[in-house]
N, C-alpha and C. Protein backbone atom coordinates (compact mmCIF):
# COMPACT_ATOMS: atom_id res chain seq x y z
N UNK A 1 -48.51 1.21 2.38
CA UNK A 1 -48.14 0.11 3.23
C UNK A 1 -49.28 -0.13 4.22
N UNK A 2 -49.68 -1.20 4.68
CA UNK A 2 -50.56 -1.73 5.26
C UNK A 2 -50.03 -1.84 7.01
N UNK A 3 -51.04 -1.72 7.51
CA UNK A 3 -50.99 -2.11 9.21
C UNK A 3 -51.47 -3.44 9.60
N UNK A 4 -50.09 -4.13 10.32
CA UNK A 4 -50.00 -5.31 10.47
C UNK A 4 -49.84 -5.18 12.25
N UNK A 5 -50.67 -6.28 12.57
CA UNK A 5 -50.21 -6.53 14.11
C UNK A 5 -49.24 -6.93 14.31
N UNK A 6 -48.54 -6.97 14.94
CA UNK A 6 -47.27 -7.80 15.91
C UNK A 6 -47.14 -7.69 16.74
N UNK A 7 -46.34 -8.31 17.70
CA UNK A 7 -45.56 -7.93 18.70
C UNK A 7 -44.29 -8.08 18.63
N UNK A 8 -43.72 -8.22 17.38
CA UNK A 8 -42.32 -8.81 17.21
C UNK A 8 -41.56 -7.06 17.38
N UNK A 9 -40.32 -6.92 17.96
CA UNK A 9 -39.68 -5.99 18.61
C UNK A 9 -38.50 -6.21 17.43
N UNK A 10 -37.46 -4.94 16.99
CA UNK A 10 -36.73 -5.07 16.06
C UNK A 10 -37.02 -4.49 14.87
N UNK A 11 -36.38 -4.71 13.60
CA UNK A 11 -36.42 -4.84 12.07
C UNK A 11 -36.73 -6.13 12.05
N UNK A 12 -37.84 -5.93 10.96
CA UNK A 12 -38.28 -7.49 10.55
C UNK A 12 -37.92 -7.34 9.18
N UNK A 13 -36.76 -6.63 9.00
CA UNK A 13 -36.01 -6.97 7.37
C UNK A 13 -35.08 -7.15 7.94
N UNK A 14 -34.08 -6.85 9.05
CA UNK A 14 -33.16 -7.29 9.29
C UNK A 14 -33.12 -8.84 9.67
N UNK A 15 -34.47 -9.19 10.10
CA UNK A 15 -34.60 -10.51 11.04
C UNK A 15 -35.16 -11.20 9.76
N UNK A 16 -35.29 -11.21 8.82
CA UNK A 16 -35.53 -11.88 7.25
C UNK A 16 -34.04 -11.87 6.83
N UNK A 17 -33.57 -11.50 6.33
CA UNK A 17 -32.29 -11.33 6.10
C UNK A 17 -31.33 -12.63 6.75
N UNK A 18 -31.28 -12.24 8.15
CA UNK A 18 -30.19 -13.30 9.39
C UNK A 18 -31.21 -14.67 8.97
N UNK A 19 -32.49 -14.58 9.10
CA UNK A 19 -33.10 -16.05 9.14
C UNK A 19 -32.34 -16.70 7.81
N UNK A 20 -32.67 -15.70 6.70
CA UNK A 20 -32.02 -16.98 5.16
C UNK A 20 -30.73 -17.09 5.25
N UNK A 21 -29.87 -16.04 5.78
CA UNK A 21 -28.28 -15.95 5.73
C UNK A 21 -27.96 -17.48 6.77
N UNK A 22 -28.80 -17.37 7.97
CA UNK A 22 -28.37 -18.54 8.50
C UNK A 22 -28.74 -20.02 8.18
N UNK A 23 -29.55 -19.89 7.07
CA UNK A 23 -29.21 -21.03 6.35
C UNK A 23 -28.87 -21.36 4.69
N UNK A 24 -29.02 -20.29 4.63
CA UNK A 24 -28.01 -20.08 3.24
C UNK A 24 -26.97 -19.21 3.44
N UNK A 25 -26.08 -19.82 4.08
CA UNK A 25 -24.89 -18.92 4.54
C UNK A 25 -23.64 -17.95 3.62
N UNK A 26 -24.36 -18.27 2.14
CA UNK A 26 -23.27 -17.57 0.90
C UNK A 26 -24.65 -16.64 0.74
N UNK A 27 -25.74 -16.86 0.84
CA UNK A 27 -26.87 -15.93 0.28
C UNK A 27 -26.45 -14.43 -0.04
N UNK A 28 -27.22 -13.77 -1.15
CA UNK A 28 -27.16 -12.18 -1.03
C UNK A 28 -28.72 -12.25 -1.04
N UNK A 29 -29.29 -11.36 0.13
CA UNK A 29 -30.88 -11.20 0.29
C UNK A 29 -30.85 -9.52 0.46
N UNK A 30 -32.01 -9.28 -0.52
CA UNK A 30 -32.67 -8.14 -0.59
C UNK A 30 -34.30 -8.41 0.13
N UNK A 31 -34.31 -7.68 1.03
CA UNK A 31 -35.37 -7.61 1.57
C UNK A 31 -36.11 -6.08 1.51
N UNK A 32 -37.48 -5.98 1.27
CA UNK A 32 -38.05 -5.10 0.58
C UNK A 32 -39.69 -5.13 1.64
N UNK A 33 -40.09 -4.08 2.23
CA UNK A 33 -41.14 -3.65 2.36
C UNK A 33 -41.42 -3.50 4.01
N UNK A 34 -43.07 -4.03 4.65
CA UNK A 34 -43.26 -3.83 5.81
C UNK A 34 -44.92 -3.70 6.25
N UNK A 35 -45.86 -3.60 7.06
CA UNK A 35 -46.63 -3.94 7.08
C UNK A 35 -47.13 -5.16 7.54
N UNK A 36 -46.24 -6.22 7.60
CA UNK A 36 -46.62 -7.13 7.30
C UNK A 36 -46.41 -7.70 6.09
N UNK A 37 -45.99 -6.98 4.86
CA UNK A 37 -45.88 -7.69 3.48
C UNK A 37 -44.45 -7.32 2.99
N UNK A 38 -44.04 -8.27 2.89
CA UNK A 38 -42.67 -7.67 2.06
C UNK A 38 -42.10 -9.11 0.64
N UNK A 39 -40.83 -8.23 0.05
CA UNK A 39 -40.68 -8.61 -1.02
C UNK A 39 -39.10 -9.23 -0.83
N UNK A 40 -38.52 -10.34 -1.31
CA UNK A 40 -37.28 -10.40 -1.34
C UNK A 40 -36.93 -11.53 -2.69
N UNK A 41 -35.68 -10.80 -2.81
CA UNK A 41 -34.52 -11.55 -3.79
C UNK A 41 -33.63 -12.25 -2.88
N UNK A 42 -33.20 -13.26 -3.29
CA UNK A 42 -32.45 -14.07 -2.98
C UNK A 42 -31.43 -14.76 -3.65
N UNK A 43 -30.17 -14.64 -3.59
CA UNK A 43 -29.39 -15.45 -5.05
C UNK A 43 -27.89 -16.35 -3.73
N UNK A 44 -27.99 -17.31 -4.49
CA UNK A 44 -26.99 -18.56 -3.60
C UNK A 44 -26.83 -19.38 -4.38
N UNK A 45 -25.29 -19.84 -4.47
CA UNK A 45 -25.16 -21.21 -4.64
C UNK A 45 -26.18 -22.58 -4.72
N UNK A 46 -26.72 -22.47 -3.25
CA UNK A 46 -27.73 -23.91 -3.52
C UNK A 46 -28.34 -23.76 -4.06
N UNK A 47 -29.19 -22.92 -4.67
CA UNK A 47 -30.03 -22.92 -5.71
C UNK A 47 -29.76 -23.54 -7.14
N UNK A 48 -28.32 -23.82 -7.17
CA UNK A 48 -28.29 -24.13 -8.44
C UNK A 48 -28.35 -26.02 -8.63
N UNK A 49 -28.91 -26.44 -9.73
CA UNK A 49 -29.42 -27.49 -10.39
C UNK A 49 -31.17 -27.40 -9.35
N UNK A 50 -31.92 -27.05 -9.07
CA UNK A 50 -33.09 -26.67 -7.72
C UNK A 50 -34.00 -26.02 -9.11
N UNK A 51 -35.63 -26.48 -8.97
CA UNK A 51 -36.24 -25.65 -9.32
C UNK A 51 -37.06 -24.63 -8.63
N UNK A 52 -37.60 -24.09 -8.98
CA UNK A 52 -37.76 -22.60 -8.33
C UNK A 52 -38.49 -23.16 -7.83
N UNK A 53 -39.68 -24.02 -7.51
CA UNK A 53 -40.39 -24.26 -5.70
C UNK A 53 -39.26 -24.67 -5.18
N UNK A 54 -38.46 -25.26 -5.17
CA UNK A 54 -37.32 -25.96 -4.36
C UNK A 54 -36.23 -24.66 -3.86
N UNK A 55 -36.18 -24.30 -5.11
CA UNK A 55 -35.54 -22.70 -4.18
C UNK A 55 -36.69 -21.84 -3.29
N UNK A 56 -37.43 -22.16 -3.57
CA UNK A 56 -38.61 -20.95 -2.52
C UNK A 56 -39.15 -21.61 -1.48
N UNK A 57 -38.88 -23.00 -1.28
CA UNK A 57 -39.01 -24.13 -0.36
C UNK A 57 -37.91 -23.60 0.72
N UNK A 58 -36.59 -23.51 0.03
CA UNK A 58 -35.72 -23.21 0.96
C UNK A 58 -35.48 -22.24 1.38
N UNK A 59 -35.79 -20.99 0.89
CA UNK A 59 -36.36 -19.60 1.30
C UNK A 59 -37.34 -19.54 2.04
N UNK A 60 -38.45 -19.63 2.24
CA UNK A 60 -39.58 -20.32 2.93
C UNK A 60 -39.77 -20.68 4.52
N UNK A 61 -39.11 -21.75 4.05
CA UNK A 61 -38.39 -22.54 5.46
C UNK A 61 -37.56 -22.18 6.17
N UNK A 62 -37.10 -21.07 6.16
CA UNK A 62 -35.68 -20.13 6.95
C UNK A 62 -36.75 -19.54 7.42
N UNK A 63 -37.53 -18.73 6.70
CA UNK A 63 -38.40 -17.63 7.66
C UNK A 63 -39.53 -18.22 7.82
N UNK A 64 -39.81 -19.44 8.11
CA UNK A 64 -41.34 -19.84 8.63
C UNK A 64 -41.38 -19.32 10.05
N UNK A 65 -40.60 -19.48 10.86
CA UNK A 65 -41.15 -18.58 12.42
C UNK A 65 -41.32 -17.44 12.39
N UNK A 66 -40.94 -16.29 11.50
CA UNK A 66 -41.47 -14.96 11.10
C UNK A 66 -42.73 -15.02 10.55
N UNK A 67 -43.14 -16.16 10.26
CA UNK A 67 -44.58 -16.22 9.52
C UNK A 67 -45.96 -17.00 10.17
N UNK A 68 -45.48 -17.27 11.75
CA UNK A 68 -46.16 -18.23 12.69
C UNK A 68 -46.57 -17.32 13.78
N UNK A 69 -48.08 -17.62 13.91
CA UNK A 69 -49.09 -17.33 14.48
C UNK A 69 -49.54 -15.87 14.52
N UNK A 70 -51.30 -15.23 14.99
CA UNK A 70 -51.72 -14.28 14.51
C UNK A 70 -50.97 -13.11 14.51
N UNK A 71 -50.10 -12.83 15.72
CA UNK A 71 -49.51 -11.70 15.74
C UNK A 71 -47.58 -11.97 14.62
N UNK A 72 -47.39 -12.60 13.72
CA UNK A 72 -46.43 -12.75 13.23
C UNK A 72 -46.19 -11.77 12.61
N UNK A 73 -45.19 -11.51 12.38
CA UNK A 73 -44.44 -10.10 11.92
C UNK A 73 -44.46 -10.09 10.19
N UNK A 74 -44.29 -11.18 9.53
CA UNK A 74 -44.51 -11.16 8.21
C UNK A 74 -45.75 -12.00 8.22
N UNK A 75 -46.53 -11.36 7.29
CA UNK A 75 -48.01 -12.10 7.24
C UNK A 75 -47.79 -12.48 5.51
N UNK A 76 -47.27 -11.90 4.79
CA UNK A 76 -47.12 -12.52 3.53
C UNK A 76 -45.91 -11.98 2.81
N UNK A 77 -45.48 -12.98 2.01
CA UNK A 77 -44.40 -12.64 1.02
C UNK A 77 -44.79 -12.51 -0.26
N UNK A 78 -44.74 -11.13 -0.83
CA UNK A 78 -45.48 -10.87 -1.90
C UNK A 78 -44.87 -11.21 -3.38
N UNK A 79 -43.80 -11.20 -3.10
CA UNK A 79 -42.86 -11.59 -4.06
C UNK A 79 -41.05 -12.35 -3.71
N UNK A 80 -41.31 -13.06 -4.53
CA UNK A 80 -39.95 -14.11 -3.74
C UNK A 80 -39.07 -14.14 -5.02
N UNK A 81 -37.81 -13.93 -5.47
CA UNK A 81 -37.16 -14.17 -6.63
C UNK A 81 -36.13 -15.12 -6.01
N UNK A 82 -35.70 -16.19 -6.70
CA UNK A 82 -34.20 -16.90 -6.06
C UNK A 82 -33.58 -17.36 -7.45
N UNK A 83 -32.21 -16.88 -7.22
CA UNK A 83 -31.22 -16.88 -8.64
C UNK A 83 -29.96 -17.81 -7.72
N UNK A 84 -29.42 -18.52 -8.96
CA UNK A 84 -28.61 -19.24 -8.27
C UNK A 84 -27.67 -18.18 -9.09
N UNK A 85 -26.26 -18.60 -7.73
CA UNK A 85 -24.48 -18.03 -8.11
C UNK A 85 -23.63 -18.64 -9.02
């Protein structure tokens, strides 16, 4: 695992997690790693008739403030899966 700056205070898998849950509110999210890099599954309802940028659009976009500016707590998502329910 790699050393990532932050200053973000907390779990930053727990705070990945609440970001997609609160907008995919049926979501099941697996969140995976640290460093700065982590991995997640994602499976929801909206995903379905969505192609997979459109599901990772909306995955994405839940945790873009985890992913904003130098000291951000996730610096990359190394792997993104989204399955619809």
């Amino acid at each position: 695992m790699s050393h990532h700056p932050t200053d973000f205070e907390g779990s930053v898998l727990d705070a990945l997690r609440a970001s997609i849950v609160e907008k995919l509110p049926d979501a099941e999210v697996e969140a995976n790693g640290g460093g700065g890099h982590f991995t997640l599954r994602v499976v929801s309802s909206a995903f379905a008739g969505k192609s997979m940028v459109e599901c990772h659009r909306l995955v994405l976009s839940s945790i873009a403030h985890l992913m904003k500016g130098d000291r951000a707590p996730v610096h990359a998502i190394d792997s993104l899966v989204t399955k619809a329910r």
